[in-house]
Protein backbone atom coordinates (compact mmCIF):
# COMPACT_ATOMS: atom_id res chain seq x y z
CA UNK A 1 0.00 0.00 0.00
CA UNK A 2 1.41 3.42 -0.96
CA UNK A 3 1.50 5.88 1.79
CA UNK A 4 -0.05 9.33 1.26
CA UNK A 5 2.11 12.45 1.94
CA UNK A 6 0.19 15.30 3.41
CA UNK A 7 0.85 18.46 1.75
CA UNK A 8 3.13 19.55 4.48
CA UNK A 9 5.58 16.06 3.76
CA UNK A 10 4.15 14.50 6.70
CA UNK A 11 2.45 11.15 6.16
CA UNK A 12 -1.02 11.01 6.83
CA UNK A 13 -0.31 8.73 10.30
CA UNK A 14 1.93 11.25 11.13
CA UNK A 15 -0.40 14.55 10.74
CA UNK A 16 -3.26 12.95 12.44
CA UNK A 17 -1.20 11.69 15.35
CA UNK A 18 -0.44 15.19 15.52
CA UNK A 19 -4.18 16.56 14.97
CA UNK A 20 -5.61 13.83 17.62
CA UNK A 21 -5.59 15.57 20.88
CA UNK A 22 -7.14 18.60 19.28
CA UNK A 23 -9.98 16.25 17.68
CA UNK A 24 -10.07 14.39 21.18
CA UNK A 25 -10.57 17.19 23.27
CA UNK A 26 -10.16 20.73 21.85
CA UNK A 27 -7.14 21.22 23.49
CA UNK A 28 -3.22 20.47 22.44
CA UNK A 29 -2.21 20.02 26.06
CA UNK A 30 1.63 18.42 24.60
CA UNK A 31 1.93 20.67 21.57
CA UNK A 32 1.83 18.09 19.35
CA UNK A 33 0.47 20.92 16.59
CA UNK A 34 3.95 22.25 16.15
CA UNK A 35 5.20 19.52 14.48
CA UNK A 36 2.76 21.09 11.38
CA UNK A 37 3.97 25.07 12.30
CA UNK A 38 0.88 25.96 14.45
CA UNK A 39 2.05 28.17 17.73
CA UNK A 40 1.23 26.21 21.21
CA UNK A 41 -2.28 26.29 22.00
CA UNK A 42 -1.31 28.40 24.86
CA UNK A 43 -0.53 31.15 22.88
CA UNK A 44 -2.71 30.82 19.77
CA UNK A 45 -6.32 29.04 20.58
CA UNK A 46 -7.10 30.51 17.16
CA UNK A 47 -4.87 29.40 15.19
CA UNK A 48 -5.06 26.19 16.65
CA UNK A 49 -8.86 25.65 15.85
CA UNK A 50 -9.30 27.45 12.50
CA UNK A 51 -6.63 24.99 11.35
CA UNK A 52 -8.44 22.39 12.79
CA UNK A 53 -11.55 23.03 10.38
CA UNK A 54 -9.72 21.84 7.23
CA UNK A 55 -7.81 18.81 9.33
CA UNK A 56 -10.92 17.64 10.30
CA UNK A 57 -12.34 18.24 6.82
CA UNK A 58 -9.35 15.99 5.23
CA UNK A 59 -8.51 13.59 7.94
CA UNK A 60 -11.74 13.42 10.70
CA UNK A 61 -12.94 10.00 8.97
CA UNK A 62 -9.59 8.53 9.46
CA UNK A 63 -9.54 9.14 12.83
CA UNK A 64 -13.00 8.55 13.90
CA UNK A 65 -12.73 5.03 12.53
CA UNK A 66 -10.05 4.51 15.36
CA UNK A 67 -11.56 6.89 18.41
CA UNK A 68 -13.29 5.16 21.08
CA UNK A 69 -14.57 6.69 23.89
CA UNK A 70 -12.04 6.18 27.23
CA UNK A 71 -14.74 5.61 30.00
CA UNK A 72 -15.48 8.67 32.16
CA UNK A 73 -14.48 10.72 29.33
CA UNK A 74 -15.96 12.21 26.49
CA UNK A 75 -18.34 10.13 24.46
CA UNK A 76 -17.87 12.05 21.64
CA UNK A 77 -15.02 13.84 20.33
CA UNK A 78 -14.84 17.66 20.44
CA UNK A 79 -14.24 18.15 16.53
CA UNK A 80 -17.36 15.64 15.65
CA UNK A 81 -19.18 18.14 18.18
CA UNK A 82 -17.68 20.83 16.64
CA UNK A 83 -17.25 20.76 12.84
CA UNK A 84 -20.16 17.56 12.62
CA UNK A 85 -19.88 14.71 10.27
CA UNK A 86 -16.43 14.56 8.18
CA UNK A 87 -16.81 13.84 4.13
CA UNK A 88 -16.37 9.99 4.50
């Protein structure tokens, strides 16, 4: 199977690893983001979130076939509450 390159040079793996706290919880607690050139969360919640829009747009199916609610958590990720249904 060929792996896909993200525009950035990034595989695909490797950006949403990157995008999953974010998607998780709406939050980049480890600053995972600036791996892909976004400032920490701490600094930027902006930049941080209008970003996520178009990761969620190109890689929210990817990683909602793989998120399962951890018990006593959130039963729903924060970008499927936020942005709704991914294209599949």
């Amino acid at each position: 199977m060929k792996r896909r390159r993200t525009v950035n040079g990034m595989s695909e793996a490797e950006e949403l690893a990157a995008w999953t706290p974010l998607f998780t919880c709406g939050y980049d607690f480890f600053h995972n983001l600036g791996v892909l050139g976004i400032p920490p969360f701490q600094d930027d919640h902006d930049a941080a979130r209008t970003a996520a829009a178009s990761a969620w747009q190109r890689l929210g199916a990817v990683f909602l076939a793989t998120w399962w609610p951890v018990p006593g958590g959130r039963q729903h990720p924060w970008a499927l509450e936020t942005f709704g249904d991914p294209p599949a």
